[in-house]
PDB file of N, CA and C in Angstrom:
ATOM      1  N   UNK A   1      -1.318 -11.367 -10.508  1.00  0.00           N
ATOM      2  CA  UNK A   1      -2.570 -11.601 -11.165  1.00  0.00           C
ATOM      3  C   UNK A   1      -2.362 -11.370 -12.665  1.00  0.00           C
ATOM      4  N   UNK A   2      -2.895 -12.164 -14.280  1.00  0.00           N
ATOM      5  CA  UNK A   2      -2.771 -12.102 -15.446  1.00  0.00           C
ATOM      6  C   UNK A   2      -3.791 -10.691 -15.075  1.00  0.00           C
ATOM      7  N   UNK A   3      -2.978 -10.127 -16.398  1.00  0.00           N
ATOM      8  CA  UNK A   3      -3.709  -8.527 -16.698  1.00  0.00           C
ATOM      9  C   UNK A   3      -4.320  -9.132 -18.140  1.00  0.00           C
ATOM     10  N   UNK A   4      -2.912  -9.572 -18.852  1.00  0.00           N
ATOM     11  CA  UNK A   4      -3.637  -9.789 -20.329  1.00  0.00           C
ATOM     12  C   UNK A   4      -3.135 -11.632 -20.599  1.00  0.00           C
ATOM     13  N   UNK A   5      -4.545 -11.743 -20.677  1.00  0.00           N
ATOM     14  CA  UNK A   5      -4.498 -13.406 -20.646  1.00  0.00           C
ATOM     15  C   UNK A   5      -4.117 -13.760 -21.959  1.00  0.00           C
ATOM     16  N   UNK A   6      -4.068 -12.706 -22.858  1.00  0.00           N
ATOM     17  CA  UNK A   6      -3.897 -13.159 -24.274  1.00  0.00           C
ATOM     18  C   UNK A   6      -2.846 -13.163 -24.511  1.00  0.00           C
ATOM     19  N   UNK A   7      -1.783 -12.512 -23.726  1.00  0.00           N
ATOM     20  CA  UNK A   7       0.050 -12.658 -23.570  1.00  0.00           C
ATOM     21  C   UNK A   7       0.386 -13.158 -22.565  1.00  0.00           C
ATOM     22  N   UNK A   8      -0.264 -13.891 -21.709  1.00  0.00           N
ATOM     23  CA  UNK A   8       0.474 -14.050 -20.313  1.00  0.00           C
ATOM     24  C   UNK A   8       0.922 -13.035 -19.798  1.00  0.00           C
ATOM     25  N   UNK A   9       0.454 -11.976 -19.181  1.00  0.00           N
ATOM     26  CA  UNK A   9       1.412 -10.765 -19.304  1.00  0.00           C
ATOM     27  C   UNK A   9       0.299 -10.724 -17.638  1.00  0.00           C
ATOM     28  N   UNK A  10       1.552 -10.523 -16.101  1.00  0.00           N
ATOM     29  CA  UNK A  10       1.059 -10.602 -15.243  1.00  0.00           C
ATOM     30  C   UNK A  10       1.177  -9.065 -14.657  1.00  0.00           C
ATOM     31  N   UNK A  11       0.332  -8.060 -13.467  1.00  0.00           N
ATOM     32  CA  UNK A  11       0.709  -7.049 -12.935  1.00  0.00           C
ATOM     33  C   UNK A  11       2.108  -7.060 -12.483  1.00  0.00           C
ATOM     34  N   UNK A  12       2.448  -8.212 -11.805  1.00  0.00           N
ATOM     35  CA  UNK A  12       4.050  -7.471 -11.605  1.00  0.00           C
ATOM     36  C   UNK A  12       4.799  -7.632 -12.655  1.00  0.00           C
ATOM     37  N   UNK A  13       5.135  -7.761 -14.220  1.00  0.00           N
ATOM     38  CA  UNK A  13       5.609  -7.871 -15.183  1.00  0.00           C
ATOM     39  C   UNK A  13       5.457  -6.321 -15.860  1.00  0.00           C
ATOM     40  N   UNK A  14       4.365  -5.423 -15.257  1.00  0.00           N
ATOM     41  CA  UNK A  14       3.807  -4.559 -16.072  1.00  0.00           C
ATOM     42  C   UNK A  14       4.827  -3.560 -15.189  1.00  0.00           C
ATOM     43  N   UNK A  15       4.818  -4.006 -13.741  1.00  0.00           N
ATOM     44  CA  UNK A  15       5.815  -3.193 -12.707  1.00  0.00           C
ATOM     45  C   UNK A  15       7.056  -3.335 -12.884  1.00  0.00           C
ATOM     46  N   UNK A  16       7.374  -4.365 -13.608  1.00  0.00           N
ATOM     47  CA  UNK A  16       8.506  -4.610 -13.372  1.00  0.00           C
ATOM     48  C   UNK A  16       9.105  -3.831 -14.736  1.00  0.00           C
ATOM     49  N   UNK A  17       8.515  -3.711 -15.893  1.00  0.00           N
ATOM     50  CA  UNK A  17       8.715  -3.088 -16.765  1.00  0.00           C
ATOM     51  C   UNK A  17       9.013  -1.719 -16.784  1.00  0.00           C
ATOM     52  N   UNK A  18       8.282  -0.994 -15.822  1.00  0.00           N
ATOM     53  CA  UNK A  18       7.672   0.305 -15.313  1.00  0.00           C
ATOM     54  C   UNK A  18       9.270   0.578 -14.606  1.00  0.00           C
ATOM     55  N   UNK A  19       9.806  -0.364 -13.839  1.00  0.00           N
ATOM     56  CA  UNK A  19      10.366   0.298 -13.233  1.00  0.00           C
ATOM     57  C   UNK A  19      12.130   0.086 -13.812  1.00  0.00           C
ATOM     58  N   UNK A  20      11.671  -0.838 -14.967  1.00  0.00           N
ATOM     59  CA  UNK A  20      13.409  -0.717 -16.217  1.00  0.00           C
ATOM     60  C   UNK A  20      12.787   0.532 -17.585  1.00  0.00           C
ATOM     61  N   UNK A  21      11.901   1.231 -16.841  1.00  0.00           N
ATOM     62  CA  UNK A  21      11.620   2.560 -18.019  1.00  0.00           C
ATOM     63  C   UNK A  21      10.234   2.713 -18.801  1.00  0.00           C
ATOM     64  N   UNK A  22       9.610   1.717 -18.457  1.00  0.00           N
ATOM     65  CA  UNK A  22       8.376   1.665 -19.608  1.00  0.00           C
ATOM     66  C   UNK A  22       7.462   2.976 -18.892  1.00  0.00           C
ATOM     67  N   UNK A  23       7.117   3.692 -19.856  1.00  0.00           N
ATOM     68  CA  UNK A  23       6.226   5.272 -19.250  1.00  0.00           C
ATOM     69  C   UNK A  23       5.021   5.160 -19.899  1.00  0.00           C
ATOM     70  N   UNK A  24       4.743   4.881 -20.712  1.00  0.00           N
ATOM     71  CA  UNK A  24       3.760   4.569 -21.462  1.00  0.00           C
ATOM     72  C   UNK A  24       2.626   3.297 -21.787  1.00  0.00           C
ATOM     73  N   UNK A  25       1.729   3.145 -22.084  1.00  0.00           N
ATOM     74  CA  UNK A  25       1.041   2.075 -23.124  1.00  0.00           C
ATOM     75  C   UNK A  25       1.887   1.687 -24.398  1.00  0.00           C
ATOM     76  N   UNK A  26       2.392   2.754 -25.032  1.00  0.00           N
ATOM     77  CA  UNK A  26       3.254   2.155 -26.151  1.00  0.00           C
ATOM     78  C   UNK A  26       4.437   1.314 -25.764  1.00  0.00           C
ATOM     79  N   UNK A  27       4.901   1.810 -24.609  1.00  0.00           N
ATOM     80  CA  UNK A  27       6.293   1.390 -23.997  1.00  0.00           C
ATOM     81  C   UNK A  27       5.857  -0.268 -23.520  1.00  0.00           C
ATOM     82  N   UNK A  28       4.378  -0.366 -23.066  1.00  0.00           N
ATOM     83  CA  UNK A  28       4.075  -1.903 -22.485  1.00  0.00           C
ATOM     84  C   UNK A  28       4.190  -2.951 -23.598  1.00  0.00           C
ATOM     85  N   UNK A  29       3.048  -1.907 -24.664  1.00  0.00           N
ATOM     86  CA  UNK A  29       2.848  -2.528 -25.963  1.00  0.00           C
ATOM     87  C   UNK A  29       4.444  -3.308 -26.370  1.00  0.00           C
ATOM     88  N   UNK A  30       5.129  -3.025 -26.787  1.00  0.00           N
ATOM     89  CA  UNK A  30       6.573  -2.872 -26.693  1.00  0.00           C
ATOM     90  C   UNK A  30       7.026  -3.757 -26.675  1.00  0.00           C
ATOM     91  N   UNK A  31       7.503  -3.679 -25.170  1.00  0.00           N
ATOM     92  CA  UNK A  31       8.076  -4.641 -24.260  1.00  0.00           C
ATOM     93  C   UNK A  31       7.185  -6.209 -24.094  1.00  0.00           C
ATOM     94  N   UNK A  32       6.040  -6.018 -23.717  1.00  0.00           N
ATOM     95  CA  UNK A  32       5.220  -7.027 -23.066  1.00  0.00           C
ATOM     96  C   UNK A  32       4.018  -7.261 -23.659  1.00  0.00           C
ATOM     97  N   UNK A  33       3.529  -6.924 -25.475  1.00  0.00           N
ATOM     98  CA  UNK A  33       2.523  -6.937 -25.627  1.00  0.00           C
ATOM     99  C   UNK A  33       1.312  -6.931 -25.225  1.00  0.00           C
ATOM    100  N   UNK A  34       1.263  -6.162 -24.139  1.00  0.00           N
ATOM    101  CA  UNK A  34       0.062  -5.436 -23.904  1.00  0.00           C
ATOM    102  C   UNK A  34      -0.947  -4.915 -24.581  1.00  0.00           C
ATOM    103  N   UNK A  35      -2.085  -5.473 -24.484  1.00  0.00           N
ATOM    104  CA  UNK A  35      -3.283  -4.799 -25.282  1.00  0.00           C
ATOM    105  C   UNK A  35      -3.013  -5.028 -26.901  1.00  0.00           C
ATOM    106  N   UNK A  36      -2.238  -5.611 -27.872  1.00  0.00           N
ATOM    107  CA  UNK A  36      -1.937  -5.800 -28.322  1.00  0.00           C
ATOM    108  C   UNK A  36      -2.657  -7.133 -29.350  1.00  0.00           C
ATOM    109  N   UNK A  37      -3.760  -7.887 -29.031  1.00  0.00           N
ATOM    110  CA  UNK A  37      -4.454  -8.990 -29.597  1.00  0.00           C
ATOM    111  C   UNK A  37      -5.405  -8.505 -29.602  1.00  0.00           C
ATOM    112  N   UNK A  38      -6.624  -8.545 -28.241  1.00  0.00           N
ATOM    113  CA  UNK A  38      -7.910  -8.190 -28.198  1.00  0.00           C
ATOM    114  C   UNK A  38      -8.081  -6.855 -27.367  1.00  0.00           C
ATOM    115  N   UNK A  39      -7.660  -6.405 -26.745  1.00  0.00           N
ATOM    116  CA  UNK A  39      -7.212  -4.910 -26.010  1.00  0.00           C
ATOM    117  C   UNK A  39      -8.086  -5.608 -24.759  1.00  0.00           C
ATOM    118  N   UNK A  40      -8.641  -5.959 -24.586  1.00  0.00           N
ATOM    119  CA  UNK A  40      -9.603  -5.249 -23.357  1.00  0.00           C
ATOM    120  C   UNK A  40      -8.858  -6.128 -21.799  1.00  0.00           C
ATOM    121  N   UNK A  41      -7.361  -5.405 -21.588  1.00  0.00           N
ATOM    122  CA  UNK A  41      -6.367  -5.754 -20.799  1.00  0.00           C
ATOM    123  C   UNK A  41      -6.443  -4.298 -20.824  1.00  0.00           C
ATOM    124  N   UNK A  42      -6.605  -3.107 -21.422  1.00  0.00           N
ATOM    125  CA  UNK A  42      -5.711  -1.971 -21.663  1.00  0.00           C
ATOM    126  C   UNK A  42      -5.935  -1.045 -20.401  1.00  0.00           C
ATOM    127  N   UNK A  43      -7.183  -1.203 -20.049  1.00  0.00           N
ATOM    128  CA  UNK A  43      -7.645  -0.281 -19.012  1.00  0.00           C
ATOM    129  C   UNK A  43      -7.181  -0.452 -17.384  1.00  0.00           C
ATOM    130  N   UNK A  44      -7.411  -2.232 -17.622  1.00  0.00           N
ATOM    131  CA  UNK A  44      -6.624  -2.736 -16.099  1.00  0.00           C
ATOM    132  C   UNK A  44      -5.046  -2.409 -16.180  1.00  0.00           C
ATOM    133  N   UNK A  45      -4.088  -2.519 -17.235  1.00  0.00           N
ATOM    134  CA  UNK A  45      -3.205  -1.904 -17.641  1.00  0.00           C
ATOM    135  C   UNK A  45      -2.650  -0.630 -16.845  1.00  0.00           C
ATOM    136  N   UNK A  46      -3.690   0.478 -17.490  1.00  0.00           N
ATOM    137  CA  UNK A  46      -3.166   1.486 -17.497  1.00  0.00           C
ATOM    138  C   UNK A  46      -3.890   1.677 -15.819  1.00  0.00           C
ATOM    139  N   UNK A  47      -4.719   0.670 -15.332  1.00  0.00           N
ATOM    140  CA  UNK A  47      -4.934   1.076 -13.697  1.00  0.00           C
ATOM    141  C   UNK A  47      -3.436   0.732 -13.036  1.00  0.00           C
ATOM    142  N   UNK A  48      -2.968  -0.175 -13.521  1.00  0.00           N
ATOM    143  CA  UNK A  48      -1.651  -0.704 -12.719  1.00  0.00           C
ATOM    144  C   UNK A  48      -0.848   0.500 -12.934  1.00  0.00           C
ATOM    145  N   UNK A  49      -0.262   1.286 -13.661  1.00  0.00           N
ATOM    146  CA  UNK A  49       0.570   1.921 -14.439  1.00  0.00           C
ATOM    147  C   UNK A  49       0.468   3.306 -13.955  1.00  0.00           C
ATOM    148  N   UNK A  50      -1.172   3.896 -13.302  1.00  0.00           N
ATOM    149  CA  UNK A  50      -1.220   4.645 -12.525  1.00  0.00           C
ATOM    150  C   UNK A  50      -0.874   4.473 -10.861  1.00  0.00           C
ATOM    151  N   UNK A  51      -1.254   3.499 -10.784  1.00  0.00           N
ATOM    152  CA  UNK A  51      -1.116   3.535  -8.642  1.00  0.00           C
ATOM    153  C   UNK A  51       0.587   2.996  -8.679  1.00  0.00           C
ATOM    154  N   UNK A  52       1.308   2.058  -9.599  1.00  0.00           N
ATOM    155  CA  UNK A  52       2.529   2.564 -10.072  1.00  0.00           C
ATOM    156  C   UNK A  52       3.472   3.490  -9.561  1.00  0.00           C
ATOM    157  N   UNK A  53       2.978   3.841 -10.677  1.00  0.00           N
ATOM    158  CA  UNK A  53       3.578   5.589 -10.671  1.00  0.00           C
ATOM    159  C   UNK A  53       2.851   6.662  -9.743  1.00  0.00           C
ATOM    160  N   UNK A  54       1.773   6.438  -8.828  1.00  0.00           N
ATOM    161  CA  UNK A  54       1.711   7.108  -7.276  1.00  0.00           C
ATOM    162  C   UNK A  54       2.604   6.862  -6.143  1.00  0.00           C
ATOM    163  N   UNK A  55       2.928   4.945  -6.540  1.00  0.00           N
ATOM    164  CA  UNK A  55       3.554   5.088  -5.065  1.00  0.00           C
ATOM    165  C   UNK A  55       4.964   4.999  -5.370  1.00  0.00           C
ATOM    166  N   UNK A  56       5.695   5.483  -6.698  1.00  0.00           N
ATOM    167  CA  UNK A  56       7.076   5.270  -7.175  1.00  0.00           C
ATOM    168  C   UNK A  56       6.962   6.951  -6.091  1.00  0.00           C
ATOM    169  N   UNK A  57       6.213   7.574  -6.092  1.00  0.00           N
ATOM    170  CA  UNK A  57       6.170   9.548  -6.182  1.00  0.00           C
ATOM    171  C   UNK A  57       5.876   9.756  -4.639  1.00  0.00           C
ATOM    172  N   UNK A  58       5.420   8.420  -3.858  1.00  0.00           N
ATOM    173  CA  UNK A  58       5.145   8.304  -2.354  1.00  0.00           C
ATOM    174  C   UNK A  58       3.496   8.142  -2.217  1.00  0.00           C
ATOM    175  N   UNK A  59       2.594   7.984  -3.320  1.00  0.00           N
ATOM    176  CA  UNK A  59       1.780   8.481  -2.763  1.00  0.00           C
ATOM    177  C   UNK A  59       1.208   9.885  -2.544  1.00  0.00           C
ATOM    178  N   UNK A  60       0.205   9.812  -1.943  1.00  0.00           N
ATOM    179  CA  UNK A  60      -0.510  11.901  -2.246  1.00  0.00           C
ATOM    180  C   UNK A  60       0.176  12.090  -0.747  1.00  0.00           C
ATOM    181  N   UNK A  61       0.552  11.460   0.353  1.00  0.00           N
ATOM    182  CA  UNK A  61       0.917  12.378   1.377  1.00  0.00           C
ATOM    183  C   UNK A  61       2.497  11.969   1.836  1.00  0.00           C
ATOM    184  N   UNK A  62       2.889  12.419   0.311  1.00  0.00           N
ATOM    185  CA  UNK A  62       4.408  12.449   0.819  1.00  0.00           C
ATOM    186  C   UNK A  62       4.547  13.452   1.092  1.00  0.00           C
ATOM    187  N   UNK A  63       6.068  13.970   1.645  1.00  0.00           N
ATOM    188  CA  UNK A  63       6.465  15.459   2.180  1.00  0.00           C
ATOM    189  C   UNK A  63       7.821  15.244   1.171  1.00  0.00           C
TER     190      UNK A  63
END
């Protein structure tokens, strides 16, 4: 799905980034101009960037 229509910039691009190192918003900014024209990508962004980085960690009921 486009996150930021103003870069072409799709959720798995944001994952895929995420998972060659990007930790940050600055790190998307960066790489994939994220949020970067009109922002209002930044929030769906940083939703991807969290559940992300839950299920890189397993999720809440890992052991």
């Amino acid at each position: 799905m486009y996150i930021c229509i103003c870069k072409d910039v799709t959720d798995r691009q944001i994952r895929d980034a995420m998972d060659q190192g990007a930790r940050t918003m600055r790190d998307l900014n960066r790489e994939l101009n994220v949020a970067s024209q009109c922002g209002k990508c930044a929030c769906a962004a940083k939703q991807i960037m969290r559940s992300h980085q839950k299920d890189d960690r397993g999720g809440c009921c890992a052991r």
